[in-house]
C-alpha atoms as a PDB file:
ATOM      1  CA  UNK A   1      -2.626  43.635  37.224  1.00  0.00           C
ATOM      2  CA  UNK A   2      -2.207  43.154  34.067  1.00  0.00           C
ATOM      3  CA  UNK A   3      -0.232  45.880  31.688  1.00  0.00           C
ATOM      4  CA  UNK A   4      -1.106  46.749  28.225  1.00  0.00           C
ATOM      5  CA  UNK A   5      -0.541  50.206  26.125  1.00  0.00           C
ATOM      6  CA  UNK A   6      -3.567  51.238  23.680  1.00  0.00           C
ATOM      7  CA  UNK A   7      -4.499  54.028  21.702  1.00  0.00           C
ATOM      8  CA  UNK A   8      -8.183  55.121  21.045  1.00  0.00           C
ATOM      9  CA  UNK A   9     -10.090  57.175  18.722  1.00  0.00           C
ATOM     10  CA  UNK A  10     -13.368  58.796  19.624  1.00  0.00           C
ATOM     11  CA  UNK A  11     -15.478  59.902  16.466  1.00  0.00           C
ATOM     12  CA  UNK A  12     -18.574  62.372  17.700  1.00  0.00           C
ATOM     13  CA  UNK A  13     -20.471  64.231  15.963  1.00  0.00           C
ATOM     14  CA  UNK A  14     -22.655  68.245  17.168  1.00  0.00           C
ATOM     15  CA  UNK A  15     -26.313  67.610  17.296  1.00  0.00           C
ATOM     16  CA  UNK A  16     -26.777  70.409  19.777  1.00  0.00           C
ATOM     17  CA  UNK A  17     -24.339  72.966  18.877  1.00  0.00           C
ATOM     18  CA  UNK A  18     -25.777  75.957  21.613  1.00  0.00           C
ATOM     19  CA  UNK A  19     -24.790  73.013  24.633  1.00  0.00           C
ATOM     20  CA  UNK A  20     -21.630  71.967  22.631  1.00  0.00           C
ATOM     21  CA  UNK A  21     -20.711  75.939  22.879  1.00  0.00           C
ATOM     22  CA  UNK A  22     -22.101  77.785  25.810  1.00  0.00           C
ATOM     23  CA  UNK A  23     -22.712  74.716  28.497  1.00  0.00           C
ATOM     24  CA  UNK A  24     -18.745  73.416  27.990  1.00  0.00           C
ATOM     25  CA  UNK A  25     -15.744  75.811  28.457  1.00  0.00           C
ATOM     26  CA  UNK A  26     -13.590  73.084  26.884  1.00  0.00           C
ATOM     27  CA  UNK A  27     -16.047  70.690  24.755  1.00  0.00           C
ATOM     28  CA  UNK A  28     -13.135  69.072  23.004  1.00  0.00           C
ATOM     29  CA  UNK A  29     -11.401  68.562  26.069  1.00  0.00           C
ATOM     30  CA  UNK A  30     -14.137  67.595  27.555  1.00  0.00           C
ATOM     31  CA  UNK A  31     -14.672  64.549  25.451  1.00  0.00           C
ATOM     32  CA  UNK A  32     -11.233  63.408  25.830  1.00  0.00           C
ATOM     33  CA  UNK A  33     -10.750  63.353  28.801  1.00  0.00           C
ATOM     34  CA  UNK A  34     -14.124  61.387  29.387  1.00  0.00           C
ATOM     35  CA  UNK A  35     -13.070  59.222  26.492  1.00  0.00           C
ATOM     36  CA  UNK A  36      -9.814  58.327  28.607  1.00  0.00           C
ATOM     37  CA  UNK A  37     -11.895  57.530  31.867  1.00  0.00           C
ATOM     38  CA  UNK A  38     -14.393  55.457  30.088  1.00  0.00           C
ATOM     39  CA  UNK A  39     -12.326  53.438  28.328  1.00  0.00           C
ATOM     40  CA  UNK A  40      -9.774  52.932  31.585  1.00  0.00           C
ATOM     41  CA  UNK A  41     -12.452  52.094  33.463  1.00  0.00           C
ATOM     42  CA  UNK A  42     -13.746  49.675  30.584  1.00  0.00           C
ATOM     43  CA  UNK A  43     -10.445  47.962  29.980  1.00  0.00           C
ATOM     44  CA  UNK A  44      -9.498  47.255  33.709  1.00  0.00           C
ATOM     45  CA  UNK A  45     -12.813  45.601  34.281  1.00  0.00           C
ATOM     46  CA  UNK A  46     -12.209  43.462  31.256  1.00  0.00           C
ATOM     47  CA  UNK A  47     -10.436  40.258  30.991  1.00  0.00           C
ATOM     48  CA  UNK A  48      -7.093  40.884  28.911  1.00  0.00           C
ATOM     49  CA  UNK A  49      -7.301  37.995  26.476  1.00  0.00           C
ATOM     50  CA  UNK A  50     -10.624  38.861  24.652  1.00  0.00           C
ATOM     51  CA  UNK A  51      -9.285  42.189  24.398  1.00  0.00           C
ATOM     52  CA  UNK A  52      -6.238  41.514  22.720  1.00  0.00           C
ATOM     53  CA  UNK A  53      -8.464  38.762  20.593  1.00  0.00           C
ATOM     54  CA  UNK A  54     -11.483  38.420  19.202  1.00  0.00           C
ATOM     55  CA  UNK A  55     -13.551  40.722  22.278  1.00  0.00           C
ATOM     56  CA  UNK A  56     -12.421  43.674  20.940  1.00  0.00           C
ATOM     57  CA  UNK A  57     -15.485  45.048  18.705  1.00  0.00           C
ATOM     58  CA  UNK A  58     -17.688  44.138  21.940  1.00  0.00           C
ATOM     59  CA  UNK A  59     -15.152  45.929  24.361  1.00  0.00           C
ATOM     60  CA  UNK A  60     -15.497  48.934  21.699  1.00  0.00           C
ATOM     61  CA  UNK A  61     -19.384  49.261  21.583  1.00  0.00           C
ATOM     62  CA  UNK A  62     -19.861  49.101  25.694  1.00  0.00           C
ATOM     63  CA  UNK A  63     -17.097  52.281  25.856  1.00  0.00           C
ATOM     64  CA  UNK A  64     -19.406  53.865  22.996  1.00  0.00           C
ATOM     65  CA  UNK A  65     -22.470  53.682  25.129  1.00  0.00           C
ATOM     66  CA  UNK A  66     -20.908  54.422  28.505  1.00  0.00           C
ATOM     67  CA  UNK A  67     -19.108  57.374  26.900  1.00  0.00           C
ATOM     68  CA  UNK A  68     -22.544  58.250  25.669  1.00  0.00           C
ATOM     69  CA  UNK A  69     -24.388  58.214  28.895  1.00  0.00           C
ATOM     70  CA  UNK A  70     -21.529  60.187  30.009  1.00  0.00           C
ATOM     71  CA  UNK A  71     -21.596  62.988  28.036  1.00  0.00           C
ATOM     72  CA  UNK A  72     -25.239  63.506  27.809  1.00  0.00           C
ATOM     73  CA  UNK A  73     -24.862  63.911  31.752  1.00  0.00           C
ATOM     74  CA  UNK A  74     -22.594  66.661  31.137  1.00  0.00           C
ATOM     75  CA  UNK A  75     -24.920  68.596  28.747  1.00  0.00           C
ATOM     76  CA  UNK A  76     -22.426  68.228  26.055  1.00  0.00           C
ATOM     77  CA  UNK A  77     -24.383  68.117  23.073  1.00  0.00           C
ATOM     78  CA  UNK A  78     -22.828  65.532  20.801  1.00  0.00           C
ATOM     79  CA  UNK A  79     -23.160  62.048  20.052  1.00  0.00           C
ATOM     80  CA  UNK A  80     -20.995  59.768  19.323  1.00  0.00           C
ATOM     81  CA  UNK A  81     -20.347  57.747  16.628  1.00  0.00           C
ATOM     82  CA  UNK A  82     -17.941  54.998  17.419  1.00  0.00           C
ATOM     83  CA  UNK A  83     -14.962  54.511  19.671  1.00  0.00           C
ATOM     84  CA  UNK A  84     -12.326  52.444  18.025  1.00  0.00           C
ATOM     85  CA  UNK A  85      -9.319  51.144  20.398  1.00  0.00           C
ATOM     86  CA  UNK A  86      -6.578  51.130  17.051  1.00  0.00           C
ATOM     87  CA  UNK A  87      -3.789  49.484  19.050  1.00  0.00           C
ATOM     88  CA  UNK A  88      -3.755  47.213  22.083  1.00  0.00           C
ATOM     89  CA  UNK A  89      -0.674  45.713  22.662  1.00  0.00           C
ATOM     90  CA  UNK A  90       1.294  44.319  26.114  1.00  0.00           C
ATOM     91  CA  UNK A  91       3.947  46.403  27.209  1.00  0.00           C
ATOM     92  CA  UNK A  92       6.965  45.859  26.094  1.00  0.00           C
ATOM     93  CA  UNK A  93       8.570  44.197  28.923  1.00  0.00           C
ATOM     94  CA  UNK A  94       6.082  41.234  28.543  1.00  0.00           C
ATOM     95  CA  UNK A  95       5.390  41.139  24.813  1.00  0.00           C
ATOM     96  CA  UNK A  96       8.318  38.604  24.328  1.00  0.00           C
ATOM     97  CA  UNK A  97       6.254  36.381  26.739  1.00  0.00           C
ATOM     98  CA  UNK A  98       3.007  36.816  25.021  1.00  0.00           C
ATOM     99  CA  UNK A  99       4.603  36.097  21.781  1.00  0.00           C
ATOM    100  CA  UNK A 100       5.317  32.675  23.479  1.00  0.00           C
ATOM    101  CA  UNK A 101       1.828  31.994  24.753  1.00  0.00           C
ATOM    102  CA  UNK A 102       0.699  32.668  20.937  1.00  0.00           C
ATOM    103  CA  UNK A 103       3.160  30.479  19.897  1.00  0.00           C
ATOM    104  CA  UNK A 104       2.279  27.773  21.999  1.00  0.00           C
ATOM    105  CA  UNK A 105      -1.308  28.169  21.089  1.00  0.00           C
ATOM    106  CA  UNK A 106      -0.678  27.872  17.485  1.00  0.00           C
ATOM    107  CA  UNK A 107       1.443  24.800  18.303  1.00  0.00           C
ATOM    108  CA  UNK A 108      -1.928  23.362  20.161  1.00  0.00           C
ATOM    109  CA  UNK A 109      -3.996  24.067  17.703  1.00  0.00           C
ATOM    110  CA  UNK A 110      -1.429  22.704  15.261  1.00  0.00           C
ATOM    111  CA  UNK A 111      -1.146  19.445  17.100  1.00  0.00           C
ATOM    112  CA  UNK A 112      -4.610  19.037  17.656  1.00  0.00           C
ATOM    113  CA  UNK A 113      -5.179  19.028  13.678  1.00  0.00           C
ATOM    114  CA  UNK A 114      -2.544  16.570  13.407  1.00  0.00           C
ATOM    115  CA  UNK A 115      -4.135  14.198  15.649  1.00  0.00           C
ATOM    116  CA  UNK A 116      -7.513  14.987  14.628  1.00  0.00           C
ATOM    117  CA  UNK A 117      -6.191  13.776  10.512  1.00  0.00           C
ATOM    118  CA  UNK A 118      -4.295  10.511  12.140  1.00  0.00           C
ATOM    119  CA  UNK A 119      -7.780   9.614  13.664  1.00  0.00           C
ATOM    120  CA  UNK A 120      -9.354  10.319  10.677  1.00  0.00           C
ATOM    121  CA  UNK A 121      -6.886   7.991   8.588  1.00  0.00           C
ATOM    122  CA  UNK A 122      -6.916   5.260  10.712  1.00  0.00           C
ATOM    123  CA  UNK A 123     -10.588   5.159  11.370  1.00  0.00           C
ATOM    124  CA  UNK A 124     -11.019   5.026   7.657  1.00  0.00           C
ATOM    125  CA  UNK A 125      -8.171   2.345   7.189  1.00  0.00           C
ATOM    126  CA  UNK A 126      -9.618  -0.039  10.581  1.00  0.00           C
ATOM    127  CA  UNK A 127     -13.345   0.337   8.712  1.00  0.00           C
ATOM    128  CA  UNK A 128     -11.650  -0.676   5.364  1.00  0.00           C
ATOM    129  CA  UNK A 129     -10.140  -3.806   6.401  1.00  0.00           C
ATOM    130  CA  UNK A 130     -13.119  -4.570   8.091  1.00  0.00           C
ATOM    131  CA  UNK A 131     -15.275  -4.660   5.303  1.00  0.00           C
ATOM    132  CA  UNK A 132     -12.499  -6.130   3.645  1.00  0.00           C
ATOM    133  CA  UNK A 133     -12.696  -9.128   6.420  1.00  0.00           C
ATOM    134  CA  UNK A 134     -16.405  -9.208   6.006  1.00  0.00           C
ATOM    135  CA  UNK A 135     -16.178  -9.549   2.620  1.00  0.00           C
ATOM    136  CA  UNK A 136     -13.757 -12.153   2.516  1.00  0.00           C
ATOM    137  CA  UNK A 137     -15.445 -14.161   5.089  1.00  0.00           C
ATOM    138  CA  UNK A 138     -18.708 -14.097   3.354  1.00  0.00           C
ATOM    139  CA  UNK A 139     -16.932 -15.129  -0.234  1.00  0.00           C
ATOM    140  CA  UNK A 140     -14.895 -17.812   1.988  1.00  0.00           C
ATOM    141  CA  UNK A 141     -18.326 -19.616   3.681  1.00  0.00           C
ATOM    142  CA  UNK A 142     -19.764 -19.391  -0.113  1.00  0.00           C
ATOM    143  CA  UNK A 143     -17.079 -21.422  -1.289  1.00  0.00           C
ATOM    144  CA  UNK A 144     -17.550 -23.993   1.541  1.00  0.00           C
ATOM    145  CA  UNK A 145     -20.803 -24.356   1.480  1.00  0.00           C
ATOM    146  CA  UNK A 146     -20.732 -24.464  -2.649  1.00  0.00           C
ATOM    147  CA  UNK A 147     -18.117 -27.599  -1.879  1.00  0.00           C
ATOM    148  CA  UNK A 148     -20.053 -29.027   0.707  1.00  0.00           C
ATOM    149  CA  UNK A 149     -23.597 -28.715  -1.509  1.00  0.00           C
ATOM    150  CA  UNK A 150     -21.164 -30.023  -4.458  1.00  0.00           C
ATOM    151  CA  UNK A 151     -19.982 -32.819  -2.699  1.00  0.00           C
ATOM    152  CA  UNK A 152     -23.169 -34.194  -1.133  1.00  0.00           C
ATOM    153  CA  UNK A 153     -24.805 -33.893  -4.072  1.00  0.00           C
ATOM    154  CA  UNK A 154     -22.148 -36.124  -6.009  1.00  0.00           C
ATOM    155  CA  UNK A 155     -22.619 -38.769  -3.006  1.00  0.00           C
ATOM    156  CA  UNK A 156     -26.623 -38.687  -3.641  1.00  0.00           C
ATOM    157  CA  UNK A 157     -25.260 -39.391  -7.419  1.00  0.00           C
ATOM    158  CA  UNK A 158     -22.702 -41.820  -6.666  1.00  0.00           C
ATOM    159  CA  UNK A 159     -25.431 -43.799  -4.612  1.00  0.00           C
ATOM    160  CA  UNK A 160     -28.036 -43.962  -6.504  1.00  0.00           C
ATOM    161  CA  UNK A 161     -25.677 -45.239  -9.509  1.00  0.00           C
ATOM    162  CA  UNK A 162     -24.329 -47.814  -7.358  1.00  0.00           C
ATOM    163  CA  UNK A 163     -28.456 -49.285  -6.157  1.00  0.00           C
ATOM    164  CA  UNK A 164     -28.652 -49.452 -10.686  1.00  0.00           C
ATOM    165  CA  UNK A 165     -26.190 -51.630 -10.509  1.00  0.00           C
ATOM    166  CA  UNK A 166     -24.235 -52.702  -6.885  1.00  0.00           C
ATOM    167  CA  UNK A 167     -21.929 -55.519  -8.510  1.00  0.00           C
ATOM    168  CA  UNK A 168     -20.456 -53.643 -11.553  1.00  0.00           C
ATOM    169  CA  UNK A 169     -19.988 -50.443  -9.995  1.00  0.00           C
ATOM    170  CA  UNK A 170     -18.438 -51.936  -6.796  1.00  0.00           C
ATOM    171  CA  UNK A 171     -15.638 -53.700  -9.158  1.00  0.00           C
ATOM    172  CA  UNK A 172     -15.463 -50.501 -10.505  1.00  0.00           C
ATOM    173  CA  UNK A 173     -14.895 -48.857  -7.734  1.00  0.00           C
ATOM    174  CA  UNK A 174     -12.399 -51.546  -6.250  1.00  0.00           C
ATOM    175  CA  UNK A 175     -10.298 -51.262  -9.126  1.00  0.00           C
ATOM    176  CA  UNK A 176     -10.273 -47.561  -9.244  1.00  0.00           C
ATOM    177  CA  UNK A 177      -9.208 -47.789  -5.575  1.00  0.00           C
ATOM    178  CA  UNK A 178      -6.250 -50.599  -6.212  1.00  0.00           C
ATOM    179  CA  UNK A 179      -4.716 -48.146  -9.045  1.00  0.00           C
ATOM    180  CA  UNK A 180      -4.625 -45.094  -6.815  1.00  0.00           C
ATOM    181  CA  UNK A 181      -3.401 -47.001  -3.992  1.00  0.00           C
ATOM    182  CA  UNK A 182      -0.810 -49.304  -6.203  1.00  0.00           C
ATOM    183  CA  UNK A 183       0.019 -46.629  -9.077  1.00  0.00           C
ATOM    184  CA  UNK A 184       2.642 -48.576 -11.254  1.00  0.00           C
ATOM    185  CA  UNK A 185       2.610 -51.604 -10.355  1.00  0.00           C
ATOM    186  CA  UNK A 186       1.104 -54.950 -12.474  1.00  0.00           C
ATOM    187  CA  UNK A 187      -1.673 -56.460 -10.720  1.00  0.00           C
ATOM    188  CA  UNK A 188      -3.575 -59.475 -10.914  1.00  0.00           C
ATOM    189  CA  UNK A 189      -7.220 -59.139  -9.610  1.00  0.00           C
ATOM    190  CA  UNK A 190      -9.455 -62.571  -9.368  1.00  0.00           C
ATOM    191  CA  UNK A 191     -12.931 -62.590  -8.383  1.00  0.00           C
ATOM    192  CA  UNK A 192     -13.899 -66.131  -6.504  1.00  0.00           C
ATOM    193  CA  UNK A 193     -17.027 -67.088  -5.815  1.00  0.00           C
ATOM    194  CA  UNK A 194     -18.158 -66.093  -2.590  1.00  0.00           C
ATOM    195  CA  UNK A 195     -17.747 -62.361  -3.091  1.00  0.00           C
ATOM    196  CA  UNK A 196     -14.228 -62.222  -2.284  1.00  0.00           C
ATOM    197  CA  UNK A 197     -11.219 -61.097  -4.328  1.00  0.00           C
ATOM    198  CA  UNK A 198      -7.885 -61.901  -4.816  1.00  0.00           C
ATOM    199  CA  UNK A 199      -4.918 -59.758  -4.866  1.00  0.00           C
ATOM    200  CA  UNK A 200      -1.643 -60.567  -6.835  1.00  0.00           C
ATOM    201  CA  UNK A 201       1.020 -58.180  -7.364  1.00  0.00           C
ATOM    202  CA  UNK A 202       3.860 -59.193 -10.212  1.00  0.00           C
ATOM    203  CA  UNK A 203       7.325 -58.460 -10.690  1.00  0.00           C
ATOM    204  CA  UNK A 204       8.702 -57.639 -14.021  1.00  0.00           C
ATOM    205  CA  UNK A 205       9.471 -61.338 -15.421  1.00  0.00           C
ATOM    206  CA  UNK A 206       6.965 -63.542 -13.686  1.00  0.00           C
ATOM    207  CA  UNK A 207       4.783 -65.919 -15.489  1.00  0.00           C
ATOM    208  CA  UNK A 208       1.051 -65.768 -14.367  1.00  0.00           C
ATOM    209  CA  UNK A 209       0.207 -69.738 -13.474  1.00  0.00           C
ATOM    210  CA  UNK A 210      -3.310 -71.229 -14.422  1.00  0.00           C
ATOM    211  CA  UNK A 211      -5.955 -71.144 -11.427  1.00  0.00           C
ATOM    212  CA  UNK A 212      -5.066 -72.762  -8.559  1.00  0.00           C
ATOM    213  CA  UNK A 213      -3.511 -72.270  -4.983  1.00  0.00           C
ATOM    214  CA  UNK A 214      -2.681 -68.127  -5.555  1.00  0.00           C
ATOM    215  CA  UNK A 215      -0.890 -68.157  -2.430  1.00  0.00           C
ATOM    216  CA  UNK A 216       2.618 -70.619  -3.753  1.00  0.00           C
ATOM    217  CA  UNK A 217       5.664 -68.749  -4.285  1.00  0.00           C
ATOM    218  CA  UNK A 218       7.618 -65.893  -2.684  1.00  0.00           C
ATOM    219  CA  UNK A 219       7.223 -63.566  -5.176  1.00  0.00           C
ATOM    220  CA  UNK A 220       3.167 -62.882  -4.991  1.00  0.00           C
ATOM    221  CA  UNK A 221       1.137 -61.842  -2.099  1.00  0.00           C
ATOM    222  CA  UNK A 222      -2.299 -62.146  -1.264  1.00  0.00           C
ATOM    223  CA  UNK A 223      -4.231 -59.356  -0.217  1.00  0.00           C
ATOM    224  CA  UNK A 224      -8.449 -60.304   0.427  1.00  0.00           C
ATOM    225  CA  UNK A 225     -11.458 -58.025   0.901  1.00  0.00           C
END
């Protein structure tokens, strides 16, 4: 129930002209009017769409051969050549509303696209950063374990320095550890027999006493290890 106006050209050609003359009273008539049913009878058993589309050429060549059939029933002595349907259009109370459905198609199609490149994009951005994380995860556990490897191995170092030689380098390492805890300040470090140290720390103006008692006076403090 669909409408639609069309125009149609039949090219034929005589191959028998004696049954084109004598067998037809009206050969040209004939044809056309056999053109007309044929392709009525092919366009209302047709869906509309892939005639107005991209069905057309197909719709063209099954008119050709029914025409065909049609006219070598009638004895009419020609053959035709091609049947070309030169414009299909709605009628024009509807085309308005077909112009919309087009419209709306292209819009799809349109919209589609646009999705289709925002995929696209952000795919390719997620699998960037991701490599990108990779990357600096792997670079990140390098460093660690180039710190960690680093660091042991200056431990192995530090301890077999300190079995060459356990009494220097643990002075050493005691003072080392008294000027980054006591930045500054003036110290006075004694070693007593026993293995144990003592700890003085000065004020500006005070007069170191010969050994003795280490522990007299308010302005010292003793600190053992």
């Amino acid at each position: 129930q669909n409408m639609i106006e069309l125009n149609g050209v039949v090219h034929y050609s005589v191959v028998r002209a004696d049954d084109y003359i004598f067998r037809l009273a009206d050969a040209d008539g004939a044809v056309r009017a056999a053109a007309e049913s044929v392709v009525q009878w092919v366009v209302t058993t047709t869906p509309l769409d892939p005639l107005l589309t991209t069905g057309r050429w197909a719709i063209e060549e099954r008119a050709r051969a029914e025409l065909q059939r049609r006219l070598d029933l009638y004895g009419a002595g020609v053959r035709v050549l091609h049947v070309k349907l030169q414009d299909v259009h709605p009628s024009v109370e509807v085309v308005d509303a077909f112009r919309e459905v087009a419209g709306a198609w292209e819009e799809r199609s349109r919209l589609i696209n646009v999705a289709e490149g925002y995929r696209n994009e952000q795919v390719a951005l997620a699998r960037g950063q991701g490599e990108a994380n990779v990357r600096n995860a792997q670079a990140y556990t390098l460093g660690r374990v180039n710190r960690a490897t680093g660091d042991a191995s200056r431990f192995v170092q530090a301890e077999q320095a300190y079995k060459t030689a356990p009494g220097p380098t643990e002075t050493r390492l005691y003072l080392e550890a008294m000027e980054q805890i006591l930045p500054g300040r003036q110290k006075l470090i004694i070693d007593s027999k026993g293995g144990r140290r003592n700890l003085m720390l000065l004020e500006d103006g005070v007069t170191v006493a010969p050994p003795g008692p280490l522990l007299q006076g308010p302005r010292a403090r003793e600190e053992e290890q």
